[in-house]
Protein backbone atom coordinates (compact mmCIF):
# COMPACT_ATOMS: atom_id res chain seq x y z
CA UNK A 1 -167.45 -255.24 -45.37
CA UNK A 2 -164.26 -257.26 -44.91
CA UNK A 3 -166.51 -259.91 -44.28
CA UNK A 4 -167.69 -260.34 -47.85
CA UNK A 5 -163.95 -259.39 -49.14
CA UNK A 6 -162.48 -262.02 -47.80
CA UNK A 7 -165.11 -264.71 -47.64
CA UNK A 8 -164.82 -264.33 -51.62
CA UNK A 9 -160.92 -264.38 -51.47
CA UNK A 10 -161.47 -267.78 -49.73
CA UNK A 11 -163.83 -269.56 -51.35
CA UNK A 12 -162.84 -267.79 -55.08
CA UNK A 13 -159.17 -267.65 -54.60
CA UNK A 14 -158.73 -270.01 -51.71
CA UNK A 15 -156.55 -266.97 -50.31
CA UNK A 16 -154.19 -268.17 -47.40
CA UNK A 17 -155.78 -266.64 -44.08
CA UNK A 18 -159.09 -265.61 -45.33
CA UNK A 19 -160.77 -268.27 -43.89
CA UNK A 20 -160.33 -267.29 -40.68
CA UNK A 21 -163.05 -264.21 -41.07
CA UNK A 22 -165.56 -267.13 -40.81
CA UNK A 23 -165.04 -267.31 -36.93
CA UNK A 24 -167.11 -265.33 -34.84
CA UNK A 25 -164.07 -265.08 -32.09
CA UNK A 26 -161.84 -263.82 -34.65
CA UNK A 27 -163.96 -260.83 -35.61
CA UNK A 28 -165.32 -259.89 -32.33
CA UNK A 29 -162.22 -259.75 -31.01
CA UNK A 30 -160.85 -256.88 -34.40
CA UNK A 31 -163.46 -255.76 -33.86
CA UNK A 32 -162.89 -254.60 -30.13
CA UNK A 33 -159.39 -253.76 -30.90
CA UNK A 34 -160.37 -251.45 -33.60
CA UNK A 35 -162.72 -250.06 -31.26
CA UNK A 36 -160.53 -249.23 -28.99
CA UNK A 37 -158.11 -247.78 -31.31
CA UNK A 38 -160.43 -245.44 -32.89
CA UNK A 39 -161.10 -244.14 -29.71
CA UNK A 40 -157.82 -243.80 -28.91
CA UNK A 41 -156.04 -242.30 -31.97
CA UNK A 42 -158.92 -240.47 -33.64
CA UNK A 43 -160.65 -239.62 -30.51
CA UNK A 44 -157.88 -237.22 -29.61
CA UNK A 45 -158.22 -235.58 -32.91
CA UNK A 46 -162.02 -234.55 -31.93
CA UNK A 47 -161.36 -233.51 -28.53
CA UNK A 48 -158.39 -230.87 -30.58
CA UNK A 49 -161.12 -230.08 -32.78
CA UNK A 50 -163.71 -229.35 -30.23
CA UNK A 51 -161.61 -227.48 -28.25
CA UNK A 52 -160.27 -225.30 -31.49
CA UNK A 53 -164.17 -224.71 -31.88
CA UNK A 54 -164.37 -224.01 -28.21
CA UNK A 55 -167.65 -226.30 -28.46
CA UNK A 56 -167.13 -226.62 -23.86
CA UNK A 57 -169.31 -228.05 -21.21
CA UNK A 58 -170.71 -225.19 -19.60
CA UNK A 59 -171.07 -225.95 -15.86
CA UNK A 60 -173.25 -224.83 -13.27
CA UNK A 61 -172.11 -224.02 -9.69
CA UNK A 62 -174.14 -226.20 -7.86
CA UNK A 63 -171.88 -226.12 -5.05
CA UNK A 64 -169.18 -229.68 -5.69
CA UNK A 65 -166.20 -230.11 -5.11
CA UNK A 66 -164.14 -229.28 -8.18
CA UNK A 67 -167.26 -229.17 -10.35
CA UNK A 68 -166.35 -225.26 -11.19
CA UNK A 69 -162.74 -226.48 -13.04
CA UNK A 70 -164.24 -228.67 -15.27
CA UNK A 71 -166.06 -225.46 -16.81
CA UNK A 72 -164.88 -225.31 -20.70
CA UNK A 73 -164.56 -229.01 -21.01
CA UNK A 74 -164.87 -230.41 -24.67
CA UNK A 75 -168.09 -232.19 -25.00
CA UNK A 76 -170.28 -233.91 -27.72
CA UNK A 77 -167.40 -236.56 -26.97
CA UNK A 78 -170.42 -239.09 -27.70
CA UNK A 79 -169.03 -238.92 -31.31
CA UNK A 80 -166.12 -240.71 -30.70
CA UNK A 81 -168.61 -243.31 -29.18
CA UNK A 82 -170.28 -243.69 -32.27
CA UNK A 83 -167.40 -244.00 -34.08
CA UNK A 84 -165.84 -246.16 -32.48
CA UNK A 85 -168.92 -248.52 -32.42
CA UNK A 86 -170.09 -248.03 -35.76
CA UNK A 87 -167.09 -248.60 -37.99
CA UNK A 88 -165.84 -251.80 -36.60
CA UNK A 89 -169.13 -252.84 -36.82
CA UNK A 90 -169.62 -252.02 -40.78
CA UNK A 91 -165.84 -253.77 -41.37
CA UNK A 92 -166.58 -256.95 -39.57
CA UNK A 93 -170.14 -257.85 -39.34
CA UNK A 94 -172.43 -259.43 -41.47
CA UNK A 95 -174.69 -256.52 -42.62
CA UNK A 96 -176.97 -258.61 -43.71
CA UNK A 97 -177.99 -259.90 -40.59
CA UNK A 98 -181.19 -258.63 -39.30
CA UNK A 99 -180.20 -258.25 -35.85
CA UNK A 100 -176.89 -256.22 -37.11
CA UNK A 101 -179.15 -253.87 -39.11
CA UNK A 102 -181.48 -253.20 -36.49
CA UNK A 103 -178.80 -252.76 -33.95
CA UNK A 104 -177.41 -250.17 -36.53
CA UNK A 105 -180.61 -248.22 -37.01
CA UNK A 106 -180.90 -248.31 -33.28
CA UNK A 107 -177.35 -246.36 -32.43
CA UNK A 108 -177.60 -243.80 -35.57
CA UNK A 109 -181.55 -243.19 -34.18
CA UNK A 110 -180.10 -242.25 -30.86
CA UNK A 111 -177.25 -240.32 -31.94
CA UNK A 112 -179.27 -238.02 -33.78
CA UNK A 113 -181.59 -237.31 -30.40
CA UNK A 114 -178.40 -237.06 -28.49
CA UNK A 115 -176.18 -234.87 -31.20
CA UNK A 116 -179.46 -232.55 -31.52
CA UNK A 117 -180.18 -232.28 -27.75
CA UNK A 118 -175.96 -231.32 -27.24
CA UNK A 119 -176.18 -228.72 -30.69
CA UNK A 120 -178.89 -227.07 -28.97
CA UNK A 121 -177.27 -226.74 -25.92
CA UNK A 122 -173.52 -225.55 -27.07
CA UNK A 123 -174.25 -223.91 -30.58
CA UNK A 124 -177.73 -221.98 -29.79
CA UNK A 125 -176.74 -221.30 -25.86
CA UNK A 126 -179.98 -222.93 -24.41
CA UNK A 127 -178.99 -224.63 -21.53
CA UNK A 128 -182.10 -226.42 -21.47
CA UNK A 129 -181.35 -228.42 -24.88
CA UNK A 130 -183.79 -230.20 -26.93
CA UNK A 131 -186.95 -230.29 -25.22
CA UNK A 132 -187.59 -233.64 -23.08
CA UNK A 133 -191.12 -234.36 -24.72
CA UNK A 134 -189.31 -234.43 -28.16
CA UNK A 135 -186.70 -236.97 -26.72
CA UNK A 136 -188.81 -238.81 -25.41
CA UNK A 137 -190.74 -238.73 -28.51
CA UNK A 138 -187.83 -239.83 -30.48
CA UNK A 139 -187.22 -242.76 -27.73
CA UNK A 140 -190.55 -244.13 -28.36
CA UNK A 141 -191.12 -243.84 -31.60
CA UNK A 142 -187.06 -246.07 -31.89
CA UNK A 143 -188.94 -248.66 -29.72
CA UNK A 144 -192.16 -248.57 -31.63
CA UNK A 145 -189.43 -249.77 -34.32
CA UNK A 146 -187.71 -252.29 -32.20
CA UNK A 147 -191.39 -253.55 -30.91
CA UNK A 148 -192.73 -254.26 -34.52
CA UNK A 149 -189.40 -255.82 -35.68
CA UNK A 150 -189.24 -258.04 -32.56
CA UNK A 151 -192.78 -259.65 -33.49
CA UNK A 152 -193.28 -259.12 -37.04
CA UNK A 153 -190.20 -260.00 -38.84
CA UNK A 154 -189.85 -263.63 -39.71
CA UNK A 155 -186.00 -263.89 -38.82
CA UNK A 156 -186.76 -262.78 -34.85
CA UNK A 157 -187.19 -266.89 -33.84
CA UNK A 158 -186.20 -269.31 -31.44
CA UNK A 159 -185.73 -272.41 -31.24
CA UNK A 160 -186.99 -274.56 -28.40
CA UNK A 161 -185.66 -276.87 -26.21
CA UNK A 162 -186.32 -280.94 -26.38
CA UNK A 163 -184.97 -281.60 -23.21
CA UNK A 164 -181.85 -280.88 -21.31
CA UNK A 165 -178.04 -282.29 -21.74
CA UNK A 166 -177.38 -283.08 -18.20
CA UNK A 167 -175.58 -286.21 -19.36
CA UNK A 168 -172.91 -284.24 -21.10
CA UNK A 169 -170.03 -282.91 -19.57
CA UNK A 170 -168.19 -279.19 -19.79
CA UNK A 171 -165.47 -280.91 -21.79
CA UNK A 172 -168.48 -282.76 -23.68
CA UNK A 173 -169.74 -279.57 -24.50
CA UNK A 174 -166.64 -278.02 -26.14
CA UNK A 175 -165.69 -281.52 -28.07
CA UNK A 176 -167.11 -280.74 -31.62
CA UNK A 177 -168.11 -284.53 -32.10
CA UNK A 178 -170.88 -283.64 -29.21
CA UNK A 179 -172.36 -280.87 -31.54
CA UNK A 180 -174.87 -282.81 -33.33
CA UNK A 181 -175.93 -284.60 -29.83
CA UNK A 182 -176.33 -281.28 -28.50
CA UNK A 183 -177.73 -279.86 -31.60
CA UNK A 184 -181.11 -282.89 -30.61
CA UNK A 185 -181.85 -281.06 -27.38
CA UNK A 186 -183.54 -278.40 -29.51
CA UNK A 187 -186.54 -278.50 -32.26
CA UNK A 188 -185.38 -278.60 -35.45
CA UNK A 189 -188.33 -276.03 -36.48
CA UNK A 190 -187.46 -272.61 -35.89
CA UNK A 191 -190.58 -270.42 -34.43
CA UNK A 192 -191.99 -266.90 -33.79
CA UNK A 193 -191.88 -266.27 -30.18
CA UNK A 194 -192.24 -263.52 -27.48
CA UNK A 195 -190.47 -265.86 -25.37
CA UNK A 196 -187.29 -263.78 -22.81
CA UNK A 197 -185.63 -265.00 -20.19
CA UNK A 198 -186.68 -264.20 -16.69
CA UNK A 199 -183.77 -264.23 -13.36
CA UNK A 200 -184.54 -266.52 -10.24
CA UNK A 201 -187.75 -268.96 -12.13
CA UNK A 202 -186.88 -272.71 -12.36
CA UNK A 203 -187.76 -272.39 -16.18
CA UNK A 204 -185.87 -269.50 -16.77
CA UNK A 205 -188.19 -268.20 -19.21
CA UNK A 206 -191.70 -265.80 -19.40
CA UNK A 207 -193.96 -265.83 -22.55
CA UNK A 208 -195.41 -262.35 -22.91
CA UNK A 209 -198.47 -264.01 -24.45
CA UNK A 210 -199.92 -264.83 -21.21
CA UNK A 211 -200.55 -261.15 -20.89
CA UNK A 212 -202.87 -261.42 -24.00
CA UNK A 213 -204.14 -265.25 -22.90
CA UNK A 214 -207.92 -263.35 -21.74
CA UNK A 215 -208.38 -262.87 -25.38
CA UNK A 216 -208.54 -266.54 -26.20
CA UNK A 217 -207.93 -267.46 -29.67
CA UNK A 218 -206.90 -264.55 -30.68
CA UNK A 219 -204.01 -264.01 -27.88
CA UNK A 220 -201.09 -264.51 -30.43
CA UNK A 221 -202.56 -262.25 -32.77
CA UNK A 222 -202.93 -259.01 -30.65
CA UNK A 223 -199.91 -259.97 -28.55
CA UNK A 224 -197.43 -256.45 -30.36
CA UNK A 225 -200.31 -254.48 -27.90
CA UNK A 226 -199.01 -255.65 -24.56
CA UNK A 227 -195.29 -256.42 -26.42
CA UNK A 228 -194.83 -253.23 -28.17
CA UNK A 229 -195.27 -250.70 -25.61
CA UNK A 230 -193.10 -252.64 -23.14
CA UNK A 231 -190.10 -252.26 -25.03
CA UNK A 232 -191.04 -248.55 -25.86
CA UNK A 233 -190.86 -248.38 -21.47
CA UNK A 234 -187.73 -250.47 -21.57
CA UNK A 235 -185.78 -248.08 -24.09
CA UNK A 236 -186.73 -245.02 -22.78
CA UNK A 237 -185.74 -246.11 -19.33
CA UNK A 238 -182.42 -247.68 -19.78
CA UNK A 239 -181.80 -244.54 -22.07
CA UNK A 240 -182.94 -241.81 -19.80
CA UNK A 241 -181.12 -244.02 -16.80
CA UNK A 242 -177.71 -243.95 -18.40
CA UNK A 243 -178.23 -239.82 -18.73
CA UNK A 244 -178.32 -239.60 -15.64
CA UNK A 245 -175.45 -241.41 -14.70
CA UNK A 246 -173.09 -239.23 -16.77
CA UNK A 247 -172.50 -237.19 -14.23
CA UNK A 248 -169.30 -237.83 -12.96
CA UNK A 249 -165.64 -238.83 -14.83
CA UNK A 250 -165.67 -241.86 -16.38
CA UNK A 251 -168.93 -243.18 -14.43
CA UNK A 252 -170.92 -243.46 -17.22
CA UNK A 253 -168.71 -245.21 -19.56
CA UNK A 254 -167.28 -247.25 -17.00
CA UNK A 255 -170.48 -248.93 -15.56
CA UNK A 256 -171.53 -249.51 -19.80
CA UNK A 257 -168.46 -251.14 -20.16
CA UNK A 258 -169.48 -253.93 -17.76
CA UNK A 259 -172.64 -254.09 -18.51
CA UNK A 260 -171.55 -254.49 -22.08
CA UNK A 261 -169.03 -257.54 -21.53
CA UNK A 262 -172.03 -259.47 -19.98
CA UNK A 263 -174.31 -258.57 -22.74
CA UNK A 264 -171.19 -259.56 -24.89
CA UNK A 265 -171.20 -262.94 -23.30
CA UNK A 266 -174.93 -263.59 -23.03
CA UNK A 267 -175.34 -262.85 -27.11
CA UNK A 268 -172.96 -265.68 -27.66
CA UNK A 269 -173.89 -268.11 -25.55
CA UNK A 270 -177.51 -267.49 -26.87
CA UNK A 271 -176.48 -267.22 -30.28
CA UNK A 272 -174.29 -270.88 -29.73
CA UNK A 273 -176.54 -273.86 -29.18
CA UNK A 274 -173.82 -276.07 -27.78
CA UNK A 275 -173.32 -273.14 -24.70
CA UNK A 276 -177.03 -272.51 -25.11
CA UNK A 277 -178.38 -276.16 -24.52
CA UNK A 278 -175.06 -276.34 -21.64
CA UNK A 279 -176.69 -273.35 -19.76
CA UNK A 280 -180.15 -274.30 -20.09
CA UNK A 281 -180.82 -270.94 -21.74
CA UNK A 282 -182.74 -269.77 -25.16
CA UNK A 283 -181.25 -270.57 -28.43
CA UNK A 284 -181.70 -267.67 -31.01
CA UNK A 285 -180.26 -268.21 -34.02
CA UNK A 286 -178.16 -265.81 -35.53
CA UNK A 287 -178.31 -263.80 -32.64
CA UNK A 288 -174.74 -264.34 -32.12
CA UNK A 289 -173.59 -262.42 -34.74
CA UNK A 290 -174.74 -259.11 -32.50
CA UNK A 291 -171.34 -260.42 -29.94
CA UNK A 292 -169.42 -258.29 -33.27
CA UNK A 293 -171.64 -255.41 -32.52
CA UNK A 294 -171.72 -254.98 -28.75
CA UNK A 295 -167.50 -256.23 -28.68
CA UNK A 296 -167.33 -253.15 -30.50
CA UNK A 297 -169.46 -251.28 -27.79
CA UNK A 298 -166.65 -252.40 -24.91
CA UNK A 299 -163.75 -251.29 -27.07
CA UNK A 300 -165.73 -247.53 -27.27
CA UNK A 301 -166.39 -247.13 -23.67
CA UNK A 302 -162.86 -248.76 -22.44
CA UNK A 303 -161.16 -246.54 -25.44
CA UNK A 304 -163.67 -243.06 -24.25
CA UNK A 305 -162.38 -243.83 -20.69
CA UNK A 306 -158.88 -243.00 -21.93
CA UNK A 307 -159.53 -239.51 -21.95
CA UNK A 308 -162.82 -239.25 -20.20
CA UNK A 309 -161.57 -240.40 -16.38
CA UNK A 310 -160.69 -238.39 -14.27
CA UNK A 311 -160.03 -235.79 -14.43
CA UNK A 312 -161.45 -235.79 -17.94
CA UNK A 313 -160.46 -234.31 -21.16
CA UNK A 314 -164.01 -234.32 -22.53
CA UNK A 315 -167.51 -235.14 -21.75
CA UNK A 316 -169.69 -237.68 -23.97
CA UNK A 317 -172.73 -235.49 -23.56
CA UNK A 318 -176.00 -236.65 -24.57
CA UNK A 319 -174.81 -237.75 -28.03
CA UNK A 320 -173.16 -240.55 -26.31
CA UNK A 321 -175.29 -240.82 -22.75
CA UNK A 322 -178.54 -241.07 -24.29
CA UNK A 323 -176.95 -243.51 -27.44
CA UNK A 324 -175.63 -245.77 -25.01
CA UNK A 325 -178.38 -246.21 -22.86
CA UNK A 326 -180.21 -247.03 -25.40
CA UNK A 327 -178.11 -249.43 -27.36
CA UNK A 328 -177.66 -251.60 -24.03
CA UNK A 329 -181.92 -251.70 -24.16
CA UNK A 330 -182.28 -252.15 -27.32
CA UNK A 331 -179.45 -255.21 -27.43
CA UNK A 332 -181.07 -257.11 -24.34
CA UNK A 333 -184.30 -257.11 -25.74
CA UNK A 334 -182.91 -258.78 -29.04
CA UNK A 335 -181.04 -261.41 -27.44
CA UNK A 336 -184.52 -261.73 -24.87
CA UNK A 337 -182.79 -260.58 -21.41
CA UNK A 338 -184.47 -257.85 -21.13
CA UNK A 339 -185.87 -258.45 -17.63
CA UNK A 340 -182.09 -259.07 -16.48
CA UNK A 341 -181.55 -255.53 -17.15
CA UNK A 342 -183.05 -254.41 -13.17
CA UNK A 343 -180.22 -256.16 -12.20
CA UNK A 344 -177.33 -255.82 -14.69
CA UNK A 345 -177.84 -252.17 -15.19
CA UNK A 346 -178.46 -251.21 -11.57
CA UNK A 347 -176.04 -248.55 -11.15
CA UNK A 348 -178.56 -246.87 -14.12
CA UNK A 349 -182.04 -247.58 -11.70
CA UNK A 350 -180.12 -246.42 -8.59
CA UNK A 351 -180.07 -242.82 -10.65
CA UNK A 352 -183.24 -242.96 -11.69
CA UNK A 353 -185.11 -243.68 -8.35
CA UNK A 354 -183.15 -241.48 -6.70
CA UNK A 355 -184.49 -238.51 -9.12
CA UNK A 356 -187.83 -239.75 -8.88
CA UNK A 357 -187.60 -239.85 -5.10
CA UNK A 358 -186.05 -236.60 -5.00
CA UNK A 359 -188.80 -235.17 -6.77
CA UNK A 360 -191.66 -236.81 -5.15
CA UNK A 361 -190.91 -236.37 -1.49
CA UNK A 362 -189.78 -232.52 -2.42
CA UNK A 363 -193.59 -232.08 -4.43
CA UNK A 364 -195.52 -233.85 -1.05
CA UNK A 365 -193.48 -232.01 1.09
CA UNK A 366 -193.97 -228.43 -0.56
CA UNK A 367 -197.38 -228.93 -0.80
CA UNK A 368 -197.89 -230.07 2.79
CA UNK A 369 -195.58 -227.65 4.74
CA UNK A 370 -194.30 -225.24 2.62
CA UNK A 371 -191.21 -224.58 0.16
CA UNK A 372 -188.93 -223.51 2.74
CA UNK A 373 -189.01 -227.09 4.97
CA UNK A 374 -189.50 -228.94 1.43
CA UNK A 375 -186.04 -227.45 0.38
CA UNK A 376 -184.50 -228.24 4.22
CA UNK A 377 -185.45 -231.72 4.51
CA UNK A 378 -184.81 -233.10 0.86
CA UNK A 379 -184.59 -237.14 0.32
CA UNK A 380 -180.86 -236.75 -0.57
CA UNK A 381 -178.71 -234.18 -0.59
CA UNK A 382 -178.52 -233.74 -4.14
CA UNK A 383 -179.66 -236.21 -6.76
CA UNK A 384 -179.08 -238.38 -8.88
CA UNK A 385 -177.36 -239.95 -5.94
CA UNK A 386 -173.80 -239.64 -6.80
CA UNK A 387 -174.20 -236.07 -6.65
CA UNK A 388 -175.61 -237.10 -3.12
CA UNK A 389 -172.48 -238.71 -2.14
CA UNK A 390 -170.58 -235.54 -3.74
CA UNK A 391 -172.07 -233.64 -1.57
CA UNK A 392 -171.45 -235.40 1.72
CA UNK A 393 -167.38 -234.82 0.90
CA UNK A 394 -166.44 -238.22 -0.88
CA UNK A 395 -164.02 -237.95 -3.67
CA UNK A 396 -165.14 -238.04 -7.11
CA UNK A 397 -162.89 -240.50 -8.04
CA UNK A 398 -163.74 -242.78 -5.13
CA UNK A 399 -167.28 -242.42 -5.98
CA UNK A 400 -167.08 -243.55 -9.45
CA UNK A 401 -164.83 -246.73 -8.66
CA UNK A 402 -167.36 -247.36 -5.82
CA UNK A 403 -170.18 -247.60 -8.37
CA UNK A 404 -168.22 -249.59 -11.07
CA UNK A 405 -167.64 -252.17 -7.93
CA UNK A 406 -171.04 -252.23 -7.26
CA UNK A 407 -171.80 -252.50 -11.37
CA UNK A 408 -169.16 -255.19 -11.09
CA UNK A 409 -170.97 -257.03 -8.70
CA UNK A 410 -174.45 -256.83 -10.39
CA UNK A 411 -172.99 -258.29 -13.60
CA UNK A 412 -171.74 -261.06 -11.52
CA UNK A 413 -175.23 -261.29 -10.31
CA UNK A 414 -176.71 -261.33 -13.36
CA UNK A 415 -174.79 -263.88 -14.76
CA UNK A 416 -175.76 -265.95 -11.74
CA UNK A 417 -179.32 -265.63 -12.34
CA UNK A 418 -178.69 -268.31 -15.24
CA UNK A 419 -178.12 -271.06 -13.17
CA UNK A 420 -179.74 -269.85 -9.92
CA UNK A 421 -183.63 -270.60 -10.36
């Protein structure tokens, strides 16, 4: 919204300053800082309100160190997520933008599952929540959404590359005289693609119509039947995966933090066809204005961190696990880096594989020798697998810095992957 205000103080009133709401740095970077202030200032006024409304975590004794203590614990802190996100976003993006309104649909969507799985769970004492068929429901039916506006709408385009600008230099590439030379390494034509980016292929990039190529002529017609379902399995993973890893102080919002400063820095590089054509990645146009959005994002989970580390103050709960889990899907599949997301958000598959292991060697083993040795001679300890590493007598805190570490050095990874083919 200040957007508009002050692009028509500048070019009405030719207001001193106004102009300056016209650079995408400028406004990521309010943006963030707002963020983080929101979750700061206001976020301590919910955690006094939630605590006046005794709206607390109750905990189970599953037998951890110190888990017991955090008994009472404000949660639902996933509003001050929101928040956080949500208004910077409205005061500093372009709401027109196509990606910026989907991106909005996309967190409100998920805060609703979350906010009605927590209600459940703290107002109506059912410890089980909202049942997992309807949140999974609700997950699919957000990337049914994201699916159909990926291929249908005619602002989702690329724009493909001539050839490459190995003749220019770094400092070529930030001289603005070299934009329009580095503007001719890409087709003036902009086109409907289901083009992403793929890690460790000399091309860099996988066309999702080759799934559909057996149906001949009619492949890029029916290609939303192989498309659309694959980002309804990418969204409810990443969501569910993040869930899970909100288990511990601060681990969840710490790993999205990193993972959201890469996604930060791969929407404006793809968004910015000087750094686009430099890295030899996909340009998408106007996918840059989405770096507003998910700077907001880093400015949440940095600000939540504040009072959510150890030992924390309150808990997100699903309203903000299952939101931002989501949101980091749902952005990497706009700005086509979808299959980086393996590696980027590894901390999140760790958790998930563990469960599933957990489960599936505990289900073969009861069945073949009984309940009694399926329960003695579990996978792990305890999963997801930092409750593994809880149980073994590691520190909580020392667990969670461990996995931000490793998160730390996935995102380096991932970034990698750009030039590493």
């Amino acid at each position: 919204m200040l957007y508009y205000l002050f692009d028509f103080l500048d070019k009405s009133y030719d207001f001193p300053g106004a102009g300056v709401f016209q650079y995408l740095s400028f406004r990521a970077a309010m943006a963030a800082v707002l963020s983080l202030l929101i979750a700061m200032v206001f976020g301590k006024r919910i955690i006094q309100f939630l605590k006046r409304n005794q709206i607390g975590e109750d905990i189970r004794d599953l037998g951890l160190q110190g888990q017991i203590e955090k008994k009472g614990t404000p949660t639902m802190g996933g509003i001050i997520i929101l928040a956080a996100i949500l208004i910077p976003t409205l005061l500093f993006a372009k709401l027109h933008n196509t990606y910026i309104i989907i991106i909005l649909i996309s967190t409100v969507w998920l805060g609703i599952i979350g906010f009605l799985d927590d209600y459940i769970k703290v107002f109506k004492k059912n410890k089980a929540g909202l049942h997992g068929k309807f949140k999974v429901l609700g997950q699919l039916g957000l990337g049914v959404l994201v699916g159909s506006f990926m291929y249908f709408n005619d602002n989702v385009v690329i724009r493909e590359k001539i050839n490459t600008a190995e003749h220019l230099t770094e400092a070529d590439m930030l001289n603005t005289e070299c934009k329009k030379e580095a503007a001719d390494f890409f087709k003036v034509e902009e086109i409907k693609s289901l083009k992403t980016t793929i890690p460790f292929v000399k091309d860099n990039e996988f066309d999702y119509s080759v799934l559909t190529s057996w149906m001949g002529d009619s492949a890029g017609k029916w290609g939303w039947i192989i498309f659309i379902p694959i980002v309804m399995f990418i969204i409810v993973a990443v969501s569910n995966g993040a869930n899970l890893t909100d288990g511990m102080d601060g681990l969840a919002a710490g790993t999205s933090a990193v993972v959201g400063l890469i996604l930060m820095l791969l929407a404006w590089v793809s968004g910015n066809f000087i750094f686009a054509d430099y890295l030899n990645i996909m340009y998408i146009p106007n996918s840059g204005e989405l770096t507003i959005y998910i700077a907001a994002f880093v400015g949440a989970m940095i600000g939540f961190l504040w009072y959510n580390s150890y030992p924390a103050q309150v808990f997100m709960g699903d309203t903000g696990s299952l939101t931002i889990g989501g949101i980091i899907a749902v952005f990497a599949i706009m700005i086509r880096k979808e299959l980086l997301i393996p590696i980027l958000c590894g901390v999140f598959l760790l958790e998930s594989l563990s469960v599933i292991i957990q489960t599936t060697v505990f289900k073969y083993r009861k069945k073949r020798f009984g309940y009694e040795y399926a329960s003695e001679h579990r996978a792990f300890r305890m999963a997801p697998i930092h409750h593994h590493y809880h149980k073994k007598g590691l520190n909580e805190v020392k667990i969670v810095n461990r996995f931000i570490i490793v998160n730390i050095m996935l995102a380096i990874l991932t970034i990698v992957t750009l030039k590493l083919r």
